[in-house]
PDB file of N, CA and C in Angstrom:
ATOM      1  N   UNK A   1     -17.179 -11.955 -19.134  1.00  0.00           N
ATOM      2  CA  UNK A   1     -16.342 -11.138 -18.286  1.00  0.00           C
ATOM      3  C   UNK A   1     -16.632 -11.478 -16.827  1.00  0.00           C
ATOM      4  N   UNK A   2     -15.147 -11.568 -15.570  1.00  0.00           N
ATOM      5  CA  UNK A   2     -15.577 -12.200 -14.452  1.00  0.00           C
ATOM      6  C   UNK A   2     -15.395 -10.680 -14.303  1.00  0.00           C
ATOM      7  N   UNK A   3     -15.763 -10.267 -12.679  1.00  0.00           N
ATOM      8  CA  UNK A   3     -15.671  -9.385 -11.901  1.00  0.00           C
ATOM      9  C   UNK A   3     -14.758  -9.717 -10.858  1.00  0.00           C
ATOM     10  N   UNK A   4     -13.684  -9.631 -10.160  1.00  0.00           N
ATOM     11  CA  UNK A   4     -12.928  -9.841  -9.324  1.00  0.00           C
ATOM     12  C   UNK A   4     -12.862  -8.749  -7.848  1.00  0.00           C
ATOM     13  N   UNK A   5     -13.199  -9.127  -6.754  1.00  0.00           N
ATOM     14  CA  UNK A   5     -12.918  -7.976  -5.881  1.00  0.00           C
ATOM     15  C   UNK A   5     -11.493  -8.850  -5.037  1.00  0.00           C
ATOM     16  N   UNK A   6     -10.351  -7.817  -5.204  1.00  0.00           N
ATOM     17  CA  UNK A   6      -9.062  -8.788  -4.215  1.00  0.00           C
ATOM     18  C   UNK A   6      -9.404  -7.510  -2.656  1.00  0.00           C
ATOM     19  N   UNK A   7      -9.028  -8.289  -1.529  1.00  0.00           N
ATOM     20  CA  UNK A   7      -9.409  -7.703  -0.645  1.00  0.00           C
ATOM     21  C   UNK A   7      -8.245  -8.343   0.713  1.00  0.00           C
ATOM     22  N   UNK A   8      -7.911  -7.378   1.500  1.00  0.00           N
ATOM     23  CA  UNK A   8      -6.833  -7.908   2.472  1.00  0.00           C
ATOM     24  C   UNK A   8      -7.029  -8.950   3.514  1.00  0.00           C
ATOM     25  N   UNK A   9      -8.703  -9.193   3.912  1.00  0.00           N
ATOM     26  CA  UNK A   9      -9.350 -10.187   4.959  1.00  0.00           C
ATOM     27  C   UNK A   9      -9.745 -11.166   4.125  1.00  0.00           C
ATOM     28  N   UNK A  10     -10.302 -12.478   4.782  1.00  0.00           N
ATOM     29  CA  UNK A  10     -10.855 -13.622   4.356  1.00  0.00           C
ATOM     30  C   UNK A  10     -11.874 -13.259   3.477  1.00  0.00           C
ATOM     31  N   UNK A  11     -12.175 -14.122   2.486  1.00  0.00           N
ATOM     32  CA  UNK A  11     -13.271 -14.532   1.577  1.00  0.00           C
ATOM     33  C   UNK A  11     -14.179 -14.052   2.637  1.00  0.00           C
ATOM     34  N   UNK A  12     -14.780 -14.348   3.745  1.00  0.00           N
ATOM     35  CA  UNK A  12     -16.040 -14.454   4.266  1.00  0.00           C
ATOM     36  C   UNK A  12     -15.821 -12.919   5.090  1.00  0.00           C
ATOM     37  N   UNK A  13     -14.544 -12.176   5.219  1.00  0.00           N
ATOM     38  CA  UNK A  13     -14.674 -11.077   5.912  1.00  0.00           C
ATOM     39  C   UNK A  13     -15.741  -9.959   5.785  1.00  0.00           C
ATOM     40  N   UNK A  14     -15.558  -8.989   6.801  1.00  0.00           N
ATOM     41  CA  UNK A  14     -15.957  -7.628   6.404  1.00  0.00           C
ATOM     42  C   UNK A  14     -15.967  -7.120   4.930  1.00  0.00           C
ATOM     43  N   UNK A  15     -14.654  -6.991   4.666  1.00  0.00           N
ATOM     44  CA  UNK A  15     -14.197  -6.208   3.134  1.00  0.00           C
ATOM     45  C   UNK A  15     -14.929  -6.701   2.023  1.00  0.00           C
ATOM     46  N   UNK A  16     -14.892  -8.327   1.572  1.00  0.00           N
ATOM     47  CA  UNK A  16     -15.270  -9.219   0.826  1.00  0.00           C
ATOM     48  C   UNK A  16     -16.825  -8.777   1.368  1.00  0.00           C
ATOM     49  N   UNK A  17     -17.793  -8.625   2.501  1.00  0.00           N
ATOM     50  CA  UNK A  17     -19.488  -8.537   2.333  1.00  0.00           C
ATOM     51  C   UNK A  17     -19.799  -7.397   1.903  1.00  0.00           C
ATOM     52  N   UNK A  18     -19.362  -6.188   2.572  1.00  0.00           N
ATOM     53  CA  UNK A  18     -19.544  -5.397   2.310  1.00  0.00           C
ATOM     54  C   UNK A  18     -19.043  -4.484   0.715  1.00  0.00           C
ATOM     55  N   UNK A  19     -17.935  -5.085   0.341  1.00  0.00           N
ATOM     56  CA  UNK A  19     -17.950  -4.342  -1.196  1.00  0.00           C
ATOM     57  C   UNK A  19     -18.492  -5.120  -1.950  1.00  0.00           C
ATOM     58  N   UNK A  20     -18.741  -6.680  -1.866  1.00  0.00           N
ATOM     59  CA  UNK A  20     -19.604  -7.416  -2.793  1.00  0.00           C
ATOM     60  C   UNK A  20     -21.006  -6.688  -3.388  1.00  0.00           C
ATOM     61  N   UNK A  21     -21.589  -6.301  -1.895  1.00  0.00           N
ATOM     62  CA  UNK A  21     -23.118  -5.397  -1.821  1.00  0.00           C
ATOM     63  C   UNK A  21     -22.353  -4.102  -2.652  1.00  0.00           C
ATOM     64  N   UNK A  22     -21.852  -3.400  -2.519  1.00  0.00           N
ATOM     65  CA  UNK A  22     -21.310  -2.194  -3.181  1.00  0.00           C
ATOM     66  C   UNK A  22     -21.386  -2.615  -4.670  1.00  0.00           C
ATOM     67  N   UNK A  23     -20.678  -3.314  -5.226  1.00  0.00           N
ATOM     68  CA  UNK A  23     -20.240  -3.413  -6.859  1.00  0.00           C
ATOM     69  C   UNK A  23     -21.623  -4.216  -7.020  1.00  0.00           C
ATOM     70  N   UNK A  24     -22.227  -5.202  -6.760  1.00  0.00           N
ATOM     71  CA  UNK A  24     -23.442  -5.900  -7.085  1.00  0.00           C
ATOM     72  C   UNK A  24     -24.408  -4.847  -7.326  1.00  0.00           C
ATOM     73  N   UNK A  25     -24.266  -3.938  -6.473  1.00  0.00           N
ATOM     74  CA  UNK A  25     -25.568  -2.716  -6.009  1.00  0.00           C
ATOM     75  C   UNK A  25     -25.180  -1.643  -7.319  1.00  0.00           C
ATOM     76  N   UNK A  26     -23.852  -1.668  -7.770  1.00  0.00           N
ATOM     77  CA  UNK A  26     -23.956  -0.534  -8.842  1.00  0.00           C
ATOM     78  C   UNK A  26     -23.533  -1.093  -9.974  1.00  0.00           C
ATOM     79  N   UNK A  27     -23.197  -2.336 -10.114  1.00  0.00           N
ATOM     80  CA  UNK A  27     -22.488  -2.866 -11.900  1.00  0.00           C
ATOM     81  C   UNK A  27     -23.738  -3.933 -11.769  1.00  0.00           C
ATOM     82  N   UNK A  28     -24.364  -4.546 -10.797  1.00  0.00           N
ATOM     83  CA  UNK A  28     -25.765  -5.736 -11.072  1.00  0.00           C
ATOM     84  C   UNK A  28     -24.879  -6.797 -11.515  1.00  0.00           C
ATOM     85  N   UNK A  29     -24.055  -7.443 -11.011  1.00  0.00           N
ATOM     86  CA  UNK A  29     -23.068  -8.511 -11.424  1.00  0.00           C
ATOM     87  C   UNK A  29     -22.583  -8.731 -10.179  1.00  0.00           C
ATOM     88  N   UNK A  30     -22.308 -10.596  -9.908  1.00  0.00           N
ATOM     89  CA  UNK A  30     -22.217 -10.896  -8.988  1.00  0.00           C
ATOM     90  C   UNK A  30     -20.459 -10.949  -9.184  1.00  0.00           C
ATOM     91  N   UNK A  31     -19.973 -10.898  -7.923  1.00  0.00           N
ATOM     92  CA  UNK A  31     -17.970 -10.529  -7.955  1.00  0.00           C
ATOM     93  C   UNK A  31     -17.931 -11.816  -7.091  1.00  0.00           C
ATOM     94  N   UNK A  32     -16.710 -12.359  -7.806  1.00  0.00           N
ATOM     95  CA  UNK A  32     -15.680 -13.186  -6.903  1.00  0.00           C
ATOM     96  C   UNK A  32     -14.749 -12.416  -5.971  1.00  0.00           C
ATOM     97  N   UNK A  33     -15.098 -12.880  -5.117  1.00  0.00           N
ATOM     98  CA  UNK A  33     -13.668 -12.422  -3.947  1.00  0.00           C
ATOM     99  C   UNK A  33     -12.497 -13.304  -3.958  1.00  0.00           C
ATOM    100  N   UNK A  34     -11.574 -12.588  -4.022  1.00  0.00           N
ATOM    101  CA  UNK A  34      -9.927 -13.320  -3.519  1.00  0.00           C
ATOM    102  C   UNK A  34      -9.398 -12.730  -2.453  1.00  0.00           C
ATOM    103  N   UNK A  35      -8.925 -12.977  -1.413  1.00  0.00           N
ATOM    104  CA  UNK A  35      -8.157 -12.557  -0.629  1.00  0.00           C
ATOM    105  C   UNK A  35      -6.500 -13.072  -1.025  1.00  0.00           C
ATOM    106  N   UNK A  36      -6.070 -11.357  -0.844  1.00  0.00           N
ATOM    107  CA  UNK A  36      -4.691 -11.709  -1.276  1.00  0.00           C
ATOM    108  C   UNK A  36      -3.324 -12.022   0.414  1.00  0.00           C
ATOM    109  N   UNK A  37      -4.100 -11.801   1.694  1.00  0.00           N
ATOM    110  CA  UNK A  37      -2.979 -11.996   2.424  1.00  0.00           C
ATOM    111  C   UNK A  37      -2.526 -10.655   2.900  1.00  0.00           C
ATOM    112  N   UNK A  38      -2.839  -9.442   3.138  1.00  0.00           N
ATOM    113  CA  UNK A  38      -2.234  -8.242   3.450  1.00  0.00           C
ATOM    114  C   UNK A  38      -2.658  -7.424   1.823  1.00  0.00           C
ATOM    115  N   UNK A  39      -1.929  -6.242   2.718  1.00  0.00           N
ATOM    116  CA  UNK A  39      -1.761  -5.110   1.682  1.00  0.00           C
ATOM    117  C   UNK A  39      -0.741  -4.662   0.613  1.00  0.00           C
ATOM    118  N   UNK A  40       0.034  -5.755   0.732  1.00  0.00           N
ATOM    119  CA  UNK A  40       1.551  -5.730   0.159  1.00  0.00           C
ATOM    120  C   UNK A  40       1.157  -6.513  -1.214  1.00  0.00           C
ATOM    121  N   UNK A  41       0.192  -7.302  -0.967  1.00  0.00           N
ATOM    122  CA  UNK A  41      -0.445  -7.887  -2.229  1.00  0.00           C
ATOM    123  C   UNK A  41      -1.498  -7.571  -3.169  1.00  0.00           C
ATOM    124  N   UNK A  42      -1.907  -6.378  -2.586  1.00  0.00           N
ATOM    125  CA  UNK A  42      -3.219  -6.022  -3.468  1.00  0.00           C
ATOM    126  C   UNK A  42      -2.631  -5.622  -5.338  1.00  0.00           C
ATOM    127  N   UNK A  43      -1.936  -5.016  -5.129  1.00  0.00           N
ATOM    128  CA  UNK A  43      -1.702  -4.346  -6.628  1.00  0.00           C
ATOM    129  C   UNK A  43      -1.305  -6.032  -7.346  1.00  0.00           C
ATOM    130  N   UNK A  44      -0.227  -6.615  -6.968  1.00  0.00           N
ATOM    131  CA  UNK A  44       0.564  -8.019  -7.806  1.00  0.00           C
ATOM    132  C   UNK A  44      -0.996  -8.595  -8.435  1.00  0.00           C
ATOM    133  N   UNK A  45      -1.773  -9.035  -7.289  1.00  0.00           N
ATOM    134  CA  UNK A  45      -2.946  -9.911  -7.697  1.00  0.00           C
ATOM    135  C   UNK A  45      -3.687  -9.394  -8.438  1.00  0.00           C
ATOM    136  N   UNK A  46      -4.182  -8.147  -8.596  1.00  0.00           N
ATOM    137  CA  UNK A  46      -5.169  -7.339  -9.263  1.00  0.00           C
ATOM    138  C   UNK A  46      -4.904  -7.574 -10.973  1.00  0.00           C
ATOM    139  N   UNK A  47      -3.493  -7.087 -10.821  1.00  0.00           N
ATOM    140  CA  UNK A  47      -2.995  -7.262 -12.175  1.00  0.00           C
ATOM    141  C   UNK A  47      -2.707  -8.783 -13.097  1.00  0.00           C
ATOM    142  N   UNK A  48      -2.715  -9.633 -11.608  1.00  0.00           N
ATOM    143  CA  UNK A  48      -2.239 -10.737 -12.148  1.00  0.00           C
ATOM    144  C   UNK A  48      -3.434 -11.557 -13.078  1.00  0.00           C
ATOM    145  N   UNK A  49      -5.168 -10.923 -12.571  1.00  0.00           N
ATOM    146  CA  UNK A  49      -6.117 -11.398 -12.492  1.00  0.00           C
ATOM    147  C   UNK A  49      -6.670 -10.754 -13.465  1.00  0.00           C
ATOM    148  N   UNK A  50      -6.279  -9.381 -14.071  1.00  0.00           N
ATOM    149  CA  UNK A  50      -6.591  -8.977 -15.193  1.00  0.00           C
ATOM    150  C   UNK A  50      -5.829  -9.462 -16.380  1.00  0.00           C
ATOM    151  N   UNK A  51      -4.801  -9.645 -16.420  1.00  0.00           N
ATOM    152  CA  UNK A  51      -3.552  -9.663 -17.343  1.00  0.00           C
ATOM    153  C   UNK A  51      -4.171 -11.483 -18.045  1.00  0.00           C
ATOM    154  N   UNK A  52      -4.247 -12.326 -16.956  1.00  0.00           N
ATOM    155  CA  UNK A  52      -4.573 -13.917 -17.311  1.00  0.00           C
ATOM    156  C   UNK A  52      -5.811 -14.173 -17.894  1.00  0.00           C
ATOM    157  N   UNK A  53      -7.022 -12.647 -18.393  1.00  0.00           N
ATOM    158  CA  UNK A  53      -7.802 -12.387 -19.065  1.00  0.00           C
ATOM    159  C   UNK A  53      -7.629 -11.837 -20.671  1.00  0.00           C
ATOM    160  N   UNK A  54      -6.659 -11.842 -20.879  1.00  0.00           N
ATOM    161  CA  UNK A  54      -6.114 -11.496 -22.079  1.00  0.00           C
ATOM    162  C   UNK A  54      -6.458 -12.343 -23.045  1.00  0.00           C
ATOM    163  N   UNK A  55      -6.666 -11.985 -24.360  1.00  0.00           N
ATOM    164  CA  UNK A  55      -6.841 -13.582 -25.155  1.00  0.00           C
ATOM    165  C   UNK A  55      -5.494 -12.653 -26.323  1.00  0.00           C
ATOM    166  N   UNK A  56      -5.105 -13.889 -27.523  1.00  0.00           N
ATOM    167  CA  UNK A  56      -4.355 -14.178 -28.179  1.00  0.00           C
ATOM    168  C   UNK A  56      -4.368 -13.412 -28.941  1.00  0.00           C
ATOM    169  N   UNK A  57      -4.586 -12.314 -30.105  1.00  0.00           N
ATOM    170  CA  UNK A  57      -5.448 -12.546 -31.382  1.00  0.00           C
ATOM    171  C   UNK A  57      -4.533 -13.200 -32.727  1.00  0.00           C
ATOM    172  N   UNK A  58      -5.054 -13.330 -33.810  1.00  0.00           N
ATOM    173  CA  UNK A  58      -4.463 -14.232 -34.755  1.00  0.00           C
ATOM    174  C   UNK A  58      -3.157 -13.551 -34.769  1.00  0.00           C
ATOM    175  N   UNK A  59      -3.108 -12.340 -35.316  1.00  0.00           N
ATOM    176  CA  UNK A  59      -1.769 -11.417 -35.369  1.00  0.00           C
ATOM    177  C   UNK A  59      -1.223 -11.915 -34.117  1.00  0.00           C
ATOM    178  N   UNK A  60      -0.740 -12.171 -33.087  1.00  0.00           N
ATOM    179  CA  UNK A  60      -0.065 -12.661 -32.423  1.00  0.00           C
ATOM    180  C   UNK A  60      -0.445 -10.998 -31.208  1.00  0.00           C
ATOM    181  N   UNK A  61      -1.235 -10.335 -31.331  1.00  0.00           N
ATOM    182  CA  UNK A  61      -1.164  -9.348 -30.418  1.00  0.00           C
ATOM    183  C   UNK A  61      -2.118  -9.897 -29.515  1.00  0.00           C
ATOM    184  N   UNK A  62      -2.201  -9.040 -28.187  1.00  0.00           N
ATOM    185  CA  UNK A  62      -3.049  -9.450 -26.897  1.00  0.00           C
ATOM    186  C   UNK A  62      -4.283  -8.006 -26.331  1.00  0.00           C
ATOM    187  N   UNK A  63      -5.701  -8.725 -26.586  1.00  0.00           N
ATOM    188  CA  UNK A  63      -6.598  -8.213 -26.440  1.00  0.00           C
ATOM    189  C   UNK A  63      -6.320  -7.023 -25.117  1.00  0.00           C
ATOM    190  N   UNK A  64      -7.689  -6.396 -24.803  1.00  0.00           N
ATOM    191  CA  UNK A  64      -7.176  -5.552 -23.497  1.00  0.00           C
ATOM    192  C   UNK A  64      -7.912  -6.717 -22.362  1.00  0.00           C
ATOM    193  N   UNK A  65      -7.564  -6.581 -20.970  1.00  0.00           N
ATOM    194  CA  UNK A  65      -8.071  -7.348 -20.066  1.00  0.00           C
ATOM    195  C   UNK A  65      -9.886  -7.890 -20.004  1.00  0.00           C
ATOM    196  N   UNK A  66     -10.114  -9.016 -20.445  1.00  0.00           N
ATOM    197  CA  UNK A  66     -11.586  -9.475 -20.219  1.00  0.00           C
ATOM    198  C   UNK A  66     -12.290  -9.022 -19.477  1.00  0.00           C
ATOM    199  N   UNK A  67     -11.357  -9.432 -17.693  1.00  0.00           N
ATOM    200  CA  UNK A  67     -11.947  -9.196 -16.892  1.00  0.00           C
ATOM    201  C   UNK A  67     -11.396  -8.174 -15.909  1.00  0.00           C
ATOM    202  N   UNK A  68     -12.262  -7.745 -14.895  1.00  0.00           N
ATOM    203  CA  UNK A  68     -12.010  -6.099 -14.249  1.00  0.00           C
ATOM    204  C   UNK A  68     -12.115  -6.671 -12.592  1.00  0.00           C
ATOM    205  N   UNK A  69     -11.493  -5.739 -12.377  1.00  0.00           N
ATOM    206  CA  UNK A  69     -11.149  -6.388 -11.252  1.00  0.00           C
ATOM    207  C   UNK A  69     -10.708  -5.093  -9.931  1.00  0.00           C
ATOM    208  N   UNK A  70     -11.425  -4.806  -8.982  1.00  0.00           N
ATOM    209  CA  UNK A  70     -11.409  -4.000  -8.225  1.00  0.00           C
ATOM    210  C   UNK A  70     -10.622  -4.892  -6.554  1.00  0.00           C
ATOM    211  N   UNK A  71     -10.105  -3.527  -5.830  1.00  0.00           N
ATOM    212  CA  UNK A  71      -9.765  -4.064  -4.605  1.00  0.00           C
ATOM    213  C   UNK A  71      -9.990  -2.636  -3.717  1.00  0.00           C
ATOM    214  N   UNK A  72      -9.963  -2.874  -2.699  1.00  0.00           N
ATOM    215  CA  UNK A  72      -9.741  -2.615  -1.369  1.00  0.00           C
ATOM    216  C   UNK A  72      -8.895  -2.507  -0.113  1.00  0.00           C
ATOM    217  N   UNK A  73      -8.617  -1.677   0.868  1.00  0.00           N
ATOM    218  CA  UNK A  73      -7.013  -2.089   1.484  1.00  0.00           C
ATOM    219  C   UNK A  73      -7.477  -0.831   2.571  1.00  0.00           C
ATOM    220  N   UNK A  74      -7.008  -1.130   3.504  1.00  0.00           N
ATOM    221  CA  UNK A  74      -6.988  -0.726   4.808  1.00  0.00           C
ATOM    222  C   UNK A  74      -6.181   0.704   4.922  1.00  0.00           C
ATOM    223  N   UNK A  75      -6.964   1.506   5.490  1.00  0.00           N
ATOM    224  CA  UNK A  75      -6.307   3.245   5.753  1.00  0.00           C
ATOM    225  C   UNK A  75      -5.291   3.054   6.328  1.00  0.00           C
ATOM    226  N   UNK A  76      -5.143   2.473   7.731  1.00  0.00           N
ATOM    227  CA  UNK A  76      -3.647   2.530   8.344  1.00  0.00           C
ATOM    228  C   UNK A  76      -3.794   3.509   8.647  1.00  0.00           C
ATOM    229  N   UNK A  77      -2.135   3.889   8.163  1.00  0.00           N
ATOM    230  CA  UNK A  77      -1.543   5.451   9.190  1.00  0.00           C
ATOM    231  C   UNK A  77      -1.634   6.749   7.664  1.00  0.00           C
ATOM    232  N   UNK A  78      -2.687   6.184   6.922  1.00  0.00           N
ATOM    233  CA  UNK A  78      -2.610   7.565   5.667  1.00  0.00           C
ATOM    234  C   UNK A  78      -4.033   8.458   6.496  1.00  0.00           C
ATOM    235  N   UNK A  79      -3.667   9.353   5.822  1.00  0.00           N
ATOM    236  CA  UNK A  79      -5.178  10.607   6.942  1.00  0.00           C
ATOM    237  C   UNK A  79      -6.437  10.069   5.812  1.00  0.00           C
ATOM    238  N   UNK A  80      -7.845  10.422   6.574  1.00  0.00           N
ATOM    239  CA  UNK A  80      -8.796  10.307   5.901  1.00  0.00           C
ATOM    240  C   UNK A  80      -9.043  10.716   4.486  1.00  0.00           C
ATOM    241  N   UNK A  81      -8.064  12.319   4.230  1.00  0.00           N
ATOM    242  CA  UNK A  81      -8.356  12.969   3.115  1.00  0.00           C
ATOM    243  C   UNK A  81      -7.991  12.165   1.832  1.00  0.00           C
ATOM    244  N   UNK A  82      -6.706  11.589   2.071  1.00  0.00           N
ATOM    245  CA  UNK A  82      -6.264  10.622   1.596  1.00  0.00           C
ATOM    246  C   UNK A  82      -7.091   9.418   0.682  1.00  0.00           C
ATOM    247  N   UNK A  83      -7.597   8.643   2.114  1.00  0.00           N
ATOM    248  CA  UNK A  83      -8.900   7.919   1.661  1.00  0.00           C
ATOM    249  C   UNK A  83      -9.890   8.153   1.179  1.00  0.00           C
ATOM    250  N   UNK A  84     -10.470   9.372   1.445  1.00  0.00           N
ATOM    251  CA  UNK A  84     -11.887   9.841   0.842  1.00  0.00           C
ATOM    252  C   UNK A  84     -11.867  10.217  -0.618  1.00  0.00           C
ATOM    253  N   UNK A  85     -10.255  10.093  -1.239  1.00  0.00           N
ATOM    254  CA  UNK A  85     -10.257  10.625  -2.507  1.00  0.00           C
ATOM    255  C   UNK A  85      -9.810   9.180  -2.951  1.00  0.00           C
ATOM    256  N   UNK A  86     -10.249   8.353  -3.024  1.00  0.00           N
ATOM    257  CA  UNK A  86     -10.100   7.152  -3.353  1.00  0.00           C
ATOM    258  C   UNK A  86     -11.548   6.669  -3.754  1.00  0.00           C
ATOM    259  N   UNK A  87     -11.971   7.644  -3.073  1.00  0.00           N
ATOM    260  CA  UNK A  87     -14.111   7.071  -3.389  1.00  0.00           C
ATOM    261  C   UNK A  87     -14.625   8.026  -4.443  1.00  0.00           C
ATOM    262  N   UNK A  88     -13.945   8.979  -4.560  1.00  0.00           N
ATOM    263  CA  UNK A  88     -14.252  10.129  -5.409  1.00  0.00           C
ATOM    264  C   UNK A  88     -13.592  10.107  -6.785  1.00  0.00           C
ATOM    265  N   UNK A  89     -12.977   9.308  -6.995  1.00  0.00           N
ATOM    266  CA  UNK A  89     -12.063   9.180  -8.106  1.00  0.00           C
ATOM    267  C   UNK A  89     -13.338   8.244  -9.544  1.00  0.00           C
ATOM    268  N   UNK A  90     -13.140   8.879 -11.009  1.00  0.00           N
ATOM    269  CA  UNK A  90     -14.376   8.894 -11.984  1.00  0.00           C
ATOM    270  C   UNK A  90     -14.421   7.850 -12.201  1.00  0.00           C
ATOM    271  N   UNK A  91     -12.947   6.184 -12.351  1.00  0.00           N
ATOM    272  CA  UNK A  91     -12.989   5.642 -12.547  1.00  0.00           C
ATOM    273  C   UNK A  91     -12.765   4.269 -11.628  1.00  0.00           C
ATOM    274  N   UNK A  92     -12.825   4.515 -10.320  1.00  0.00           N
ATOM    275  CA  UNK A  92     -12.299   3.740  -9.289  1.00  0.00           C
ATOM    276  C   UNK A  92     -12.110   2.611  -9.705  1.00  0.00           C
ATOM    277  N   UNK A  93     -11.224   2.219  -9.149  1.00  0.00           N
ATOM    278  CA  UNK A  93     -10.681   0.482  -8.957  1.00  0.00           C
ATOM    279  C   UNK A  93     -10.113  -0.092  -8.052  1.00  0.00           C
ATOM    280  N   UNK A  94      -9.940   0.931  -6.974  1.00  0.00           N
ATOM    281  CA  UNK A  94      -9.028   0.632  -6.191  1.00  0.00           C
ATOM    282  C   UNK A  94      -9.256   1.254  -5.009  1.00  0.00           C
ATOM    283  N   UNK A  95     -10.080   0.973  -3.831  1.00  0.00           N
ATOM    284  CA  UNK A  95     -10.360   2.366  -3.008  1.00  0.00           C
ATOM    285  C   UNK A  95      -9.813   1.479  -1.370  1.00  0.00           C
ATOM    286  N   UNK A  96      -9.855   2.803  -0.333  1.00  0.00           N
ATOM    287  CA  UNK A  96      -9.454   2.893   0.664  1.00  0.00           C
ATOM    288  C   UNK A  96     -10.404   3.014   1.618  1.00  0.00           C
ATOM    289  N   UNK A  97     -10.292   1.952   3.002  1.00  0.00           N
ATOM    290  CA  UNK A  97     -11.659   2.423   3.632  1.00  0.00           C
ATOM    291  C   UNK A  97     -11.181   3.626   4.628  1.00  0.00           C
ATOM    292  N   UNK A  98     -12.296   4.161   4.704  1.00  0.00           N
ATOM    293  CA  UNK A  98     -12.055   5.478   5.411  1.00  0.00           C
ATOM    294  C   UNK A  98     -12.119   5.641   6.910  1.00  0.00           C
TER     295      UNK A  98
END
C-alpha cells in the first residue's frame, strides 16, 4: 500500500513538509507527495490515485482502493470554523489549513 499526500504547492513546498511530518508522525509510513496545480484539482487526483489502486479479481469485480491517499487545500475566503472542522473529522482525508 502507497500513501499519497496531493497538495496545491510544489513537491518541495510548505504543504508537502509539513503534512509529510504530520501523516509520517501518526500512520509511521513514509507519503509521496503530488502536487496537483491549485485547488480545483485536489478531489480529480485524489480519486484518480486511489481508483488506479484497484486490482481485478477473478470474478471480474474490483477490489476496494490499495492505496489511501490524503490532501490538503488552502482556507481562502471559507471562515476558520469551517476549517477547524476539517481536523476534527474521525476519519480525515482531506483537511483545510486553518
Amino acid at each position: 500500500m502507497s500513501i499519497y499526500l496531493v497538495c496545491e504547492g510544489p513537491t518541495d513546498g510548505l504543504d508537502g513538509r509539513v503534512l509529510n511530518l504530520l501523516i509520517v508522525n501518526k500512520l509511521g509510513r513514509e507519503v509521496q507527495i503530488e502536487p496537483v496545480g491549485g485547488d480545483g484539482s485536489l478531489g480529480s487526483v485524489a480519486s484518480w490515485l486511489e481508483e488506479r489502486s484497484r486490482i481485478q479479481r477473478s470474478d471480474g469485480t474490483w477490489s476496494r482502493p490499495q492505496d489511501r491517499v490524503y490532501a490538503v487545500e488552502d482556507r481562502n475566503y471559507r471562515s476558520a470554523e469551517e476549517a477547524g472542522q476539517t481536523w476534527n473529522s474521525r476519519s480525515p482525508k482531506r483537511w483545510m489549513w486553518r
